[in-house]
PDB file of N, CA and C in Angstrom:
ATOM      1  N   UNK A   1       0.004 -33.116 -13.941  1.00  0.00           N
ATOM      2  CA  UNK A   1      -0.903 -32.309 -13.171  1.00  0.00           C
ATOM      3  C   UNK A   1      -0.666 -30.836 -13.513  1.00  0.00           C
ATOM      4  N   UNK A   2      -1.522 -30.094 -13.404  1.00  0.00           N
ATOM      5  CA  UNK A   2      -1.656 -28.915 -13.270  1.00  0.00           C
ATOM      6  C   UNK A   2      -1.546 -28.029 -12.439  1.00  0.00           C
ATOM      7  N   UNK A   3      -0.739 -26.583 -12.504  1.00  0.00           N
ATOM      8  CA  UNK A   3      -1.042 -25.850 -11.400  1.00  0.00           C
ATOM      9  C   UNK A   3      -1.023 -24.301 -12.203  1.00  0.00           C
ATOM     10  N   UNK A   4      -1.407 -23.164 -10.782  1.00  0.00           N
ATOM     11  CA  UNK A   4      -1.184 -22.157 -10.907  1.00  0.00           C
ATOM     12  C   UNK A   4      -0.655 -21.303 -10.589  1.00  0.00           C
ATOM     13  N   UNK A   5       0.139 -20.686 -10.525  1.00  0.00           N
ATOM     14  CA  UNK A   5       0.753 -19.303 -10.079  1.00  0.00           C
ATOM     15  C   UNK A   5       0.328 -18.224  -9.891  1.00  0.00           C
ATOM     16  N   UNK A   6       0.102 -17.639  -8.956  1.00  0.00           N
ATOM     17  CA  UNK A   6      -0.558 -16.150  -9.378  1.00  0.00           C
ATOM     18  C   UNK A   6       0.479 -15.504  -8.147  1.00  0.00           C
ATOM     19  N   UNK A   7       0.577 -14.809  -8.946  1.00  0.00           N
ATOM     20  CA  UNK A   7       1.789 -13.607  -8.242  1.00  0.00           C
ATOM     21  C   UNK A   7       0.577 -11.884  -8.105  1.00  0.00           C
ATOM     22  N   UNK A   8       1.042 -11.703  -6.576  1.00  0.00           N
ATOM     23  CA  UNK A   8       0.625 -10.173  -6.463  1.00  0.00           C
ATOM     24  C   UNK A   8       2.304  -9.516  -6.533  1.00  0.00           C
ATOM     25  N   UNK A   9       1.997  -8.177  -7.372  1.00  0.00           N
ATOM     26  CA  UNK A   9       3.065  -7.094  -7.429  1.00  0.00           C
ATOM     27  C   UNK A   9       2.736  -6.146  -6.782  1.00  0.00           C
ATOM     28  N   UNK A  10       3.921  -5.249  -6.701  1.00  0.00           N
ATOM     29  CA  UNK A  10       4.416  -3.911  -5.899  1.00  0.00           C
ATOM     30  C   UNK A  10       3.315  -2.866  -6.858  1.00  0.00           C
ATOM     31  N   UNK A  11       2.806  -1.944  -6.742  1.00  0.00           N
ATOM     32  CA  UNK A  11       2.401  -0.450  -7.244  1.00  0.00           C
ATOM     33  C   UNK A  11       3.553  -0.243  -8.522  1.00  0.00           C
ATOM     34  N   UNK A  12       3.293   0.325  -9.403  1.00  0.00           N
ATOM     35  CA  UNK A  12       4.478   0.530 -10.272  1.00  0.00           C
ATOM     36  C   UNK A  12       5.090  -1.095 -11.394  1.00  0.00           C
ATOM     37  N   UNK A  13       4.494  -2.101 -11.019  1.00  0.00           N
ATOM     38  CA  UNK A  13       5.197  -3.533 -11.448  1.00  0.00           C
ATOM     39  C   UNK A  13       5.551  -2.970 -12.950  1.00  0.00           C
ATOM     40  N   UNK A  14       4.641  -2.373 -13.645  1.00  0.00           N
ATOM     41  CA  UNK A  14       4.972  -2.375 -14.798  1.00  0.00           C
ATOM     42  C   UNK A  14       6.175  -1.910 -15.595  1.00  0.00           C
ATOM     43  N   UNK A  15       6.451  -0.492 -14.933  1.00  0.00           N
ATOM     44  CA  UNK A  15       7.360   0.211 -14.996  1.00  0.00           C
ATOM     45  C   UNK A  15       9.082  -0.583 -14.693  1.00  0.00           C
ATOM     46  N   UNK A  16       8.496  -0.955 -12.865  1.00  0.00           N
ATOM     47  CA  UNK A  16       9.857  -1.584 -12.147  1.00  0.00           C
ATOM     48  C   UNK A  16       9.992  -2.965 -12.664  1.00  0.00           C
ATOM     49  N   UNK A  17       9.799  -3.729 -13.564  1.00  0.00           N
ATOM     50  CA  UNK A  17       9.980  -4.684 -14.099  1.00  0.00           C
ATOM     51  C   UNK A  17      11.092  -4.747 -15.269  1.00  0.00           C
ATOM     52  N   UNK A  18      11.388  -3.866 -15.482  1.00  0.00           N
ATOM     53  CA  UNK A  18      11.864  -3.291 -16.833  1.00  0.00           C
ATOM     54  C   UNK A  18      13.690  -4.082 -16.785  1.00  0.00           C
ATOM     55  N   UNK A  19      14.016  -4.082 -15.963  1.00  0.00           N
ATOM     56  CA  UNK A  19      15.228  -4.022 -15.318  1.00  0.00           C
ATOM     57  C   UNK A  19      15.593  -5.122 -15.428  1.00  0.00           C
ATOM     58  N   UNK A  20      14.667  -6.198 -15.444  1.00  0.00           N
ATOM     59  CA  UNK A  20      14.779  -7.635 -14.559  1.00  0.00           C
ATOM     60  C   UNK A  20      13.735  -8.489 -15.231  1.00  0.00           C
ATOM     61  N   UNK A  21      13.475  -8.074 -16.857  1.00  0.00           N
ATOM     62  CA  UNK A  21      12.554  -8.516 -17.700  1.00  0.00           C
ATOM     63  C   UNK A  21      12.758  -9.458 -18.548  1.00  0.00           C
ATOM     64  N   UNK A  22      14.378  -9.025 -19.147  1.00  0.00           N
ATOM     65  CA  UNK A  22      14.910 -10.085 -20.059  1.00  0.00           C
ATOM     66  C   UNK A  22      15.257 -11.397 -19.475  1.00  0.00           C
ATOM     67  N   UNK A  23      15.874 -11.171 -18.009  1.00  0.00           N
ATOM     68  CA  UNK A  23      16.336 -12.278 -17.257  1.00  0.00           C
ATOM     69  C   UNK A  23      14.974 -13.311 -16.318  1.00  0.00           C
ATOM     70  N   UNK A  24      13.929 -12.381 -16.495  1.00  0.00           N
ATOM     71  CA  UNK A  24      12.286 -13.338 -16.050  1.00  0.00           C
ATOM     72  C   UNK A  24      12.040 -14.398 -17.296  1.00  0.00           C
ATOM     73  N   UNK A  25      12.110 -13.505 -18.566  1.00  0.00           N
ATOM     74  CA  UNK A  25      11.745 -14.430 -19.831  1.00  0.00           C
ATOM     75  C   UNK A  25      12.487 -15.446 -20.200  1.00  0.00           C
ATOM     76  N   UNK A  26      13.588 -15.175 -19.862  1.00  0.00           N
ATOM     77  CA  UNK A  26      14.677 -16.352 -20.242  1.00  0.00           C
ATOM     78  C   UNK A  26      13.913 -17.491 -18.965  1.00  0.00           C
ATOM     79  N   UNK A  27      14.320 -17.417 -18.388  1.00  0.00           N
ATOM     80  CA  UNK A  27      13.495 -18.145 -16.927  1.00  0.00           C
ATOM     81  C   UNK A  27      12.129 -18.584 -17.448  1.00  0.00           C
ATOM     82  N   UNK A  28      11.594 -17.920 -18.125  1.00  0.00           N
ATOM     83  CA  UNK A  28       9.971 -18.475 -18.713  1.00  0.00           C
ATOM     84  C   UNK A  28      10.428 -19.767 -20.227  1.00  0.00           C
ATOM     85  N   UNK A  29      11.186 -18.931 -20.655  1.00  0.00           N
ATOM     86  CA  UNK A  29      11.428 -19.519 -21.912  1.00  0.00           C
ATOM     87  C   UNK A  29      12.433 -21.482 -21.690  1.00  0.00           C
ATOM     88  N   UNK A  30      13.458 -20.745 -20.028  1.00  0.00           N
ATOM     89  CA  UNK A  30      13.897 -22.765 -20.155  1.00  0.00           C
ATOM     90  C   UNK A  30      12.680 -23.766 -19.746  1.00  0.00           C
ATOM     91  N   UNK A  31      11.717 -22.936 -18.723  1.00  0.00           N
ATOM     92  CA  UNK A  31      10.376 -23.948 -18.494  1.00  0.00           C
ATOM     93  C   UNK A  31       9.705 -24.409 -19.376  1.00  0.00           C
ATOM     94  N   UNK A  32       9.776 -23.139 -20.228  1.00  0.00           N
ATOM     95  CA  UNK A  32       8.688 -23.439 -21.502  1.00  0.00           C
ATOM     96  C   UNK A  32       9.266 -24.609 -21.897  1.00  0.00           C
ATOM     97  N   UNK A  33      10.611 -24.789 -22.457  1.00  0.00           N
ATOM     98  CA  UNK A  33      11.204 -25.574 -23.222  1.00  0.00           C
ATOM     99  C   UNK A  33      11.146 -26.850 -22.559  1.00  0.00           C
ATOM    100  N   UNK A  34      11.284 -27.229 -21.346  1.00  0.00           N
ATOM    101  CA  UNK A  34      11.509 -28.527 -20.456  1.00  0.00           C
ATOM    102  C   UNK A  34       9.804 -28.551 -20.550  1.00  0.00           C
ATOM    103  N   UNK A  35       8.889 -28.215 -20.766  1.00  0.00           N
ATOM    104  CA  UNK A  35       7.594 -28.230 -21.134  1.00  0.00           C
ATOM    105  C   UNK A  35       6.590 -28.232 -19.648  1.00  0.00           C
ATOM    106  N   UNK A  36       7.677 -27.320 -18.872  1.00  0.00           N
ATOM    107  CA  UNK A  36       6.537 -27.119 -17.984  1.00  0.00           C
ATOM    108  C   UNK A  36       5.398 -26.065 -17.643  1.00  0.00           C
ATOM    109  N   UNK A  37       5.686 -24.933 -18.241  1.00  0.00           N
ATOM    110  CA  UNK A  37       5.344 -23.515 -18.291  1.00  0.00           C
ATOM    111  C   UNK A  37       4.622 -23.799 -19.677  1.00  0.00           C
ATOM    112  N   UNK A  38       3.579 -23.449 -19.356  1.00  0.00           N
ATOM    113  CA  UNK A  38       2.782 -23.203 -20.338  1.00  0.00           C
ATOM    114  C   UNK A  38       1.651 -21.895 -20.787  1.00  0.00           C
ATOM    115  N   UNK A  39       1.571 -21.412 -19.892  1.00  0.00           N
ATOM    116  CA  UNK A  39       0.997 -19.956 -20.082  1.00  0.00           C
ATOM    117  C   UNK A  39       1.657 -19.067 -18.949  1.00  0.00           C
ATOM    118  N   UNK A  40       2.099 -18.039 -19.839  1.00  0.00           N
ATOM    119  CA  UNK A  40       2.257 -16.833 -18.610  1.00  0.00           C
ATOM    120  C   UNK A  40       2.280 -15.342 -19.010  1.00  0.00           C
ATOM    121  N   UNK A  41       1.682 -14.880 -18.188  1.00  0.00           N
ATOM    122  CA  UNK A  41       1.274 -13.356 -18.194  1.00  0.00           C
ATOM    123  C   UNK A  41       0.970 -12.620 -17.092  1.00  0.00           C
ATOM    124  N   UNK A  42       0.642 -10.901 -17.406  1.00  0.00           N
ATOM    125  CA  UNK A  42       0.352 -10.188 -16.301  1.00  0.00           C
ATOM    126  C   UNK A  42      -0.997  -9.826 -16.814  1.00  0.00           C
ATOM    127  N   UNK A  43      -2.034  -9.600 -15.686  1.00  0.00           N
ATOM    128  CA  UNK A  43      -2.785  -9.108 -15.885  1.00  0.00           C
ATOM    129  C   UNK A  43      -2.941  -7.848 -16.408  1.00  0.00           C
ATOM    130  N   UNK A  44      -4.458  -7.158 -16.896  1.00  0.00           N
ATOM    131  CA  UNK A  44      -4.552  -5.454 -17.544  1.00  0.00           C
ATOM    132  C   UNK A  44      -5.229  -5.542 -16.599  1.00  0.00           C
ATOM    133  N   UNK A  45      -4.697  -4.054 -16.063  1.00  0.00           N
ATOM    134  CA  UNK A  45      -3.595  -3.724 -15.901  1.00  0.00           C
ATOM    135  C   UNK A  45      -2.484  -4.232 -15.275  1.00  0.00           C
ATOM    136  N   UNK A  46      -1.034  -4.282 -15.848  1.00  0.00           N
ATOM    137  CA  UNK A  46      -0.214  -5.437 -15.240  1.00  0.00           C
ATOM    138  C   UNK A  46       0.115  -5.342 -13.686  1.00  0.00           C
ATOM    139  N   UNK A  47      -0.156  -4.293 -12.969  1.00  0.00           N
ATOM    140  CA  UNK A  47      -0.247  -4.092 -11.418  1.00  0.00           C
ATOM    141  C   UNK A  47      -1.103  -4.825 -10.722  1.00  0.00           C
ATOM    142  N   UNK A  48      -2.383  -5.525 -11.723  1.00  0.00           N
ATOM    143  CA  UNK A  48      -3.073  -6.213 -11.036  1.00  0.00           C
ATOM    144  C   UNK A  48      -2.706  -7.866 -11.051  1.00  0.00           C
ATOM    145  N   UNK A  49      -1.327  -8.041 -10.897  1.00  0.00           N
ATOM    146  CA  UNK A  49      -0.653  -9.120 -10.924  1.00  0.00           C
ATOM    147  C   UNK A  49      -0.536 -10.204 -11.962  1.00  0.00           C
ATOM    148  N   UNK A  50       0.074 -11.201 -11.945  1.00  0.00           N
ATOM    149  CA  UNK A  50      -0.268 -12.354 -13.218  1.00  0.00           C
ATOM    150  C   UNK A  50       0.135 -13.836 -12.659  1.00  0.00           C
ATOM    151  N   UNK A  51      -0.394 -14.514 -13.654  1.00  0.00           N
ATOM    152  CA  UNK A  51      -0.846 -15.354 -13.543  1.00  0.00           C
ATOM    153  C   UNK A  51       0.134 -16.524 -14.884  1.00  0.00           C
ATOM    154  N   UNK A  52       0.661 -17.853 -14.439  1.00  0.00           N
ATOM    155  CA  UNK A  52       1.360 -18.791 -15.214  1.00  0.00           C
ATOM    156  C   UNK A  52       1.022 -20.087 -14.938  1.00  0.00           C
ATOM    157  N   UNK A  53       0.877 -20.804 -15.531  1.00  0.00           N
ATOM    158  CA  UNK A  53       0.274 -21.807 -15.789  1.00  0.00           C
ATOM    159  C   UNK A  53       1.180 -23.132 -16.659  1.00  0.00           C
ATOM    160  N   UNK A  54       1.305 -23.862 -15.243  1.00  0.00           N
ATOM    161  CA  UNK A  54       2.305 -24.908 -15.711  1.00  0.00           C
ATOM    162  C   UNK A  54       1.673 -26.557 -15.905  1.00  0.00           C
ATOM    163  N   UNK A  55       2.573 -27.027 -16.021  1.00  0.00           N
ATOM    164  CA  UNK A  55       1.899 -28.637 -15.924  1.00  0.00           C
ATOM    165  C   UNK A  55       3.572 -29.280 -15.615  1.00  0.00           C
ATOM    166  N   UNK A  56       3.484 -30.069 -14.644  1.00  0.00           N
ATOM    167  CA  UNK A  56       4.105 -30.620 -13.946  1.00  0.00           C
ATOM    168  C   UNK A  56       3.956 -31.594 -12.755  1.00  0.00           C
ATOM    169  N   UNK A  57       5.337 -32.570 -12.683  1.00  0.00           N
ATOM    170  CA  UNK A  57       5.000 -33.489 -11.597  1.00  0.00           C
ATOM    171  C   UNK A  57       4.523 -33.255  -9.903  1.00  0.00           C
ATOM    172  N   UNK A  58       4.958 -31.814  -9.314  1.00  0.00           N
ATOM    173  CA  UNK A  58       4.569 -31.954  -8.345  1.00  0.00           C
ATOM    174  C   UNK A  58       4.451 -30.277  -8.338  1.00  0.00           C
ATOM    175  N   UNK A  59       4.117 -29.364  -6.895  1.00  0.00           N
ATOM    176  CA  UNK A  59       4.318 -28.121  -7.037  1.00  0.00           C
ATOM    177  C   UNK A  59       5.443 -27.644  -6.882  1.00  0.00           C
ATOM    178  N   UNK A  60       6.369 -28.637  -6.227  1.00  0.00           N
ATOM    179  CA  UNK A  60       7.889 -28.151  -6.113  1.00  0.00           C
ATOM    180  C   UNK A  60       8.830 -27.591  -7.422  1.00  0.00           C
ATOM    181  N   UNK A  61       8.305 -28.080  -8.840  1.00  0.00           N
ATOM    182  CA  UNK A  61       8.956 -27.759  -9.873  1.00  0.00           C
ATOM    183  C   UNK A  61       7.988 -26.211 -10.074  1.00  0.00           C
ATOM    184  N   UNK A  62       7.003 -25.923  -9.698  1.00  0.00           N
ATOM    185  CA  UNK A  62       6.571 -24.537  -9.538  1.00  0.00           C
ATOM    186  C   UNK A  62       7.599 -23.991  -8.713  1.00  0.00           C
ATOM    187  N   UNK A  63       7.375 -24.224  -7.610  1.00  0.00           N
ATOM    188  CA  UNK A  63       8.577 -23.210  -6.172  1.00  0.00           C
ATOM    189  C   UNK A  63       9.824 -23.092  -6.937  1.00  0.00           C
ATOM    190  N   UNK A  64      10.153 -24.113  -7.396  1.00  0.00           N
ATOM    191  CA  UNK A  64      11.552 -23.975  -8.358  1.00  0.00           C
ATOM    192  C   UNK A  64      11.307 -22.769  -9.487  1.00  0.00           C
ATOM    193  N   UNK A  65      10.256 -22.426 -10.237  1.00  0.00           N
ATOM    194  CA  UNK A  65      10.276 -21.388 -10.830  1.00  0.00           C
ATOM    195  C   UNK A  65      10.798 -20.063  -9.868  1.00  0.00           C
ATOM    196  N   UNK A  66      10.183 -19.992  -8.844  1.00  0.00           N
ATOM    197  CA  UNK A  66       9.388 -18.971  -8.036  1.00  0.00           C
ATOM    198  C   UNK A  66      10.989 -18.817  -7.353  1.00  0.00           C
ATOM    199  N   UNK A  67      11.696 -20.049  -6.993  1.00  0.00           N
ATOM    200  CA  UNK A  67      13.016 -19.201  -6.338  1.00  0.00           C
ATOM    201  C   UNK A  67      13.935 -18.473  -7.230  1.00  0.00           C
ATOM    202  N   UNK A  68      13.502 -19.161  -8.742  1.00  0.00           N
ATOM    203  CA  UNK A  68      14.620 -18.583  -9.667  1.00  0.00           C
ATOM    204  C   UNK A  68      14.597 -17.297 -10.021  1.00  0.00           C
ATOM    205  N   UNK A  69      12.901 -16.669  -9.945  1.00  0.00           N
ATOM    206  CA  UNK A  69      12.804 -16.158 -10.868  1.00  0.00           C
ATOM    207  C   UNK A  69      12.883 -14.055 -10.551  1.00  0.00           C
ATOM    208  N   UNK A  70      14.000 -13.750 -11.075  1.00  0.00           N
ATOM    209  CA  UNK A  70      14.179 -12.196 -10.418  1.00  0.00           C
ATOM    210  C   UNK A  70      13.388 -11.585 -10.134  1.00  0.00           C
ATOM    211  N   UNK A  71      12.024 -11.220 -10.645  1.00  0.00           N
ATOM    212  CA  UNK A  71      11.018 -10.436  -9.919  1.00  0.00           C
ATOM    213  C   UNK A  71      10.796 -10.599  -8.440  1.00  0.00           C
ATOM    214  N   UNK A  72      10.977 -11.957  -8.209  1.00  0.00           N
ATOM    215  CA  UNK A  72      10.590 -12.381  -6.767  1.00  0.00           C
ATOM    216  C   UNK A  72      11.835 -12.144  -6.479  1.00  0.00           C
ATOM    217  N   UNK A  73      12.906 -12.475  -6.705  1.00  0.00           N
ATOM    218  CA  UNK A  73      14.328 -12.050  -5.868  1.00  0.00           C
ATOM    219  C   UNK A  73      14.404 -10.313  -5.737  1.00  0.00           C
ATOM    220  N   UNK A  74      14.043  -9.507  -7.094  1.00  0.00           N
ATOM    221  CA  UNK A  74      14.616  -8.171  -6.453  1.00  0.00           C
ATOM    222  C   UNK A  74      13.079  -7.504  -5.627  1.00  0.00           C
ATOM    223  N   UNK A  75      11.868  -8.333  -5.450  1.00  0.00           N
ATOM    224  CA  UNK A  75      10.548  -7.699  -4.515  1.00  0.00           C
ATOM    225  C   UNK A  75       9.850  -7.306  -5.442  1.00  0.00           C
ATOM    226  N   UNK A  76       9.887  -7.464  -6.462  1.00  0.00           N
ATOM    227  CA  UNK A  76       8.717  -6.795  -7.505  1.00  0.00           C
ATOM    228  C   UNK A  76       7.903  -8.009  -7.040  1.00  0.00           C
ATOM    229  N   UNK A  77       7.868  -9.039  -6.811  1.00  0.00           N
ATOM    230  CA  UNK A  77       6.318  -9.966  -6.557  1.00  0.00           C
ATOM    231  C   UNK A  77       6.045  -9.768  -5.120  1.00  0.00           C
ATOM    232  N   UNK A  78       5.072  -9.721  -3.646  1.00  0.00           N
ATOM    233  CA  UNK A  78       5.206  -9.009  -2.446  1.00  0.00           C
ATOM    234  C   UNK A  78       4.291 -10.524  -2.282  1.00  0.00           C
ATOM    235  N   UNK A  79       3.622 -11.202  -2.994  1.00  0.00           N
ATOM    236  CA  UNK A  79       3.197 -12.954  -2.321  1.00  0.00           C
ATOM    237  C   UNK A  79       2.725 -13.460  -3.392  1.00  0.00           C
ATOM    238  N   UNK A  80       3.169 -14.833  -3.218  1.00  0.00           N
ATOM    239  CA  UNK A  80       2.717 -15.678  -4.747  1.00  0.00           C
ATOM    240  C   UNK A  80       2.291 -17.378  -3.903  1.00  0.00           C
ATOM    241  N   UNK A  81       1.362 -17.648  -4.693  1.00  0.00           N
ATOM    242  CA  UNK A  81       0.792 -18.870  -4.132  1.00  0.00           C
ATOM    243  C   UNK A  81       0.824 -19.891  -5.129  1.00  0.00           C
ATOM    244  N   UNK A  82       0.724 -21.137  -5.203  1.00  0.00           N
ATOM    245  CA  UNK A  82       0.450 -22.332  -5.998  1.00  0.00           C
ATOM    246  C   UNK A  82      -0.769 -22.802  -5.863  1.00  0.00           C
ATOM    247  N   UNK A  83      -1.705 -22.804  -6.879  1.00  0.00           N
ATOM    248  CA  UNK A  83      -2.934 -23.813  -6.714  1.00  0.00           C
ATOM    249  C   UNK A  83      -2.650 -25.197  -7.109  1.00  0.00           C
ATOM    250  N   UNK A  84      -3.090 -25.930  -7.515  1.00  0.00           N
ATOM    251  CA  UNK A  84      -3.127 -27.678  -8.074  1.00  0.00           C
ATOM    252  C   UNK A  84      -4.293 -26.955  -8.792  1.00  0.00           C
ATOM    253  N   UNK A  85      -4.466 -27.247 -10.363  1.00  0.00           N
ATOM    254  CA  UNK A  85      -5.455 -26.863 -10.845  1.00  0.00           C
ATOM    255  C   UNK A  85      -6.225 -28.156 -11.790  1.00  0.00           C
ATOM    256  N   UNK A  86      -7.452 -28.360 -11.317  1.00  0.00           N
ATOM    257  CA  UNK A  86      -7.851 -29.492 -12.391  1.00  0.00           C
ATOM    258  C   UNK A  86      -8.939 -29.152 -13.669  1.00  0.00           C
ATOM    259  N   UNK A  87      -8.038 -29.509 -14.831  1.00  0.00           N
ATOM    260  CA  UNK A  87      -8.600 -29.187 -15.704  1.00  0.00           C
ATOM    261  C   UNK A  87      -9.569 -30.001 -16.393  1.00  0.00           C
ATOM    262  N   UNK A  88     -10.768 -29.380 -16.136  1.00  0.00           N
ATOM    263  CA  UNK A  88     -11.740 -30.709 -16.604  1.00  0.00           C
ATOM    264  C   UNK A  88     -12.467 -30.472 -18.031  1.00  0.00           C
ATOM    265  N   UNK A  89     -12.337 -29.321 -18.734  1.00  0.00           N
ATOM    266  CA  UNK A  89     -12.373 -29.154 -20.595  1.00  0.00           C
ATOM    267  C   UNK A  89     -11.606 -28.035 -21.038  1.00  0.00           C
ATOM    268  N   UNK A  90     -12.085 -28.037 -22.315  1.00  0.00           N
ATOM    269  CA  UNK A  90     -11.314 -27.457 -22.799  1.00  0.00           C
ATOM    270  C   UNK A  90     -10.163 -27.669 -24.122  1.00  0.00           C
ATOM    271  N   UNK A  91      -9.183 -27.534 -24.864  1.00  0.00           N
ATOM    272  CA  UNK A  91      -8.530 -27.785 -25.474  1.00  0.00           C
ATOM    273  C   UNK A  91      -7.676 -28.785 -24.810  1.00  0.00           C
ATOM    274  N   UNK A  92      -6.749 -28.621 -23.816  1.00  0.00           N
ATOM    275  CA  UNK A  92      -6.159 -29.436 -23.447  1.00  0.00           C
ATOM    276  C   UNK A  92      -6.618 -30.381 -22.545  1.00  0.00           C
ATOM    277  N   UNK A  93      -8.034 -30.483 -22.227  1.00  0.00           N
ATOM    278  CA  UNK A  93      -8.296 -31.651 -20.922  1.00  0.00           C
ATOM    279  C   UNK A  93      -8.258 -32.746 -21.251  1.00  0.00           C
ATOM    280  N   UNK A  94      -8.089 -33.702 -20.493  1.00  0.00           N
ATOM    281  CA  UNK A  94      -8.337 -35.160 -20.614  1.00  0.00           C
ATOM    282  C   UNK A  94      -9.235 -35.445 -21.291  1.00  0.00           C
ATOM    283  N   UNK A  95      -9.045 -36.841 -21.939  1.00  0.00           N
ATOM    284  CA  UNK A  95     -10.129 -37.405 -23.254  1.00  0.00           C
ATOM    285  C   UNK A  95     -10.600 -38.527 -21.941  1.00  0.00           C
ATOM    286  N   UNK A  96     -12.070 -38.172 -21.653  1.00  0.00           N
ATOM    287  CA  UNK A  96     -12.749 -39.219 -20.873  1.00  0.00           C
ATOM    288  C   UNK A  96     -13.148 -40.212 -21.781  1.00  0.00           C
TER     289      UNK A  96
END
């Protein structure tokens, strides 16, 4: 299944991210690898929050991103939600 992430940031994210950037990517990069993370980014402008895009068994392996991940621990993210996202084309959708 699919889901989404979308994180709102603080004023400044771009800047105050800097700190706590290498240790987000690493965090992007073991999901990536366990193949759950599959897209992630900030929006232009990156204050206008971002958005990651996983595929996984339930949303709890999302929340599991979301407790790990330092932006949200030092307040650079201020609310982040999970959708269930269904993907119905596209490159990766299901072959009906």
């Amino acid at each position: 299944m699919y889901f989404a992430l979308l994180y709102d940031v603080v004023p400044g994210y771009a800047e105050r991210r800097k700190p706590f950037r290498a240790a987000h990517l690493a965090l992007a990069e073991r999901f990536g690898r366990d193949g759950k993370l599959l897209l992630g980014g900030a929006f232009d402008p990156a204050d206008d929050g971002a958005l990651l895009v996983f595929e996984a068994a339930s949303a709890a392996d999302v929340e599991a991103f979301v407790r790990e991940d330092p932006y949200v621990a030092n307040g650079l993210v201020t609310s982040w939600r999970v959708r269930p996202w269904t993907v119905v084309t596209g490159r990766d959708a299901p072959r009906r």
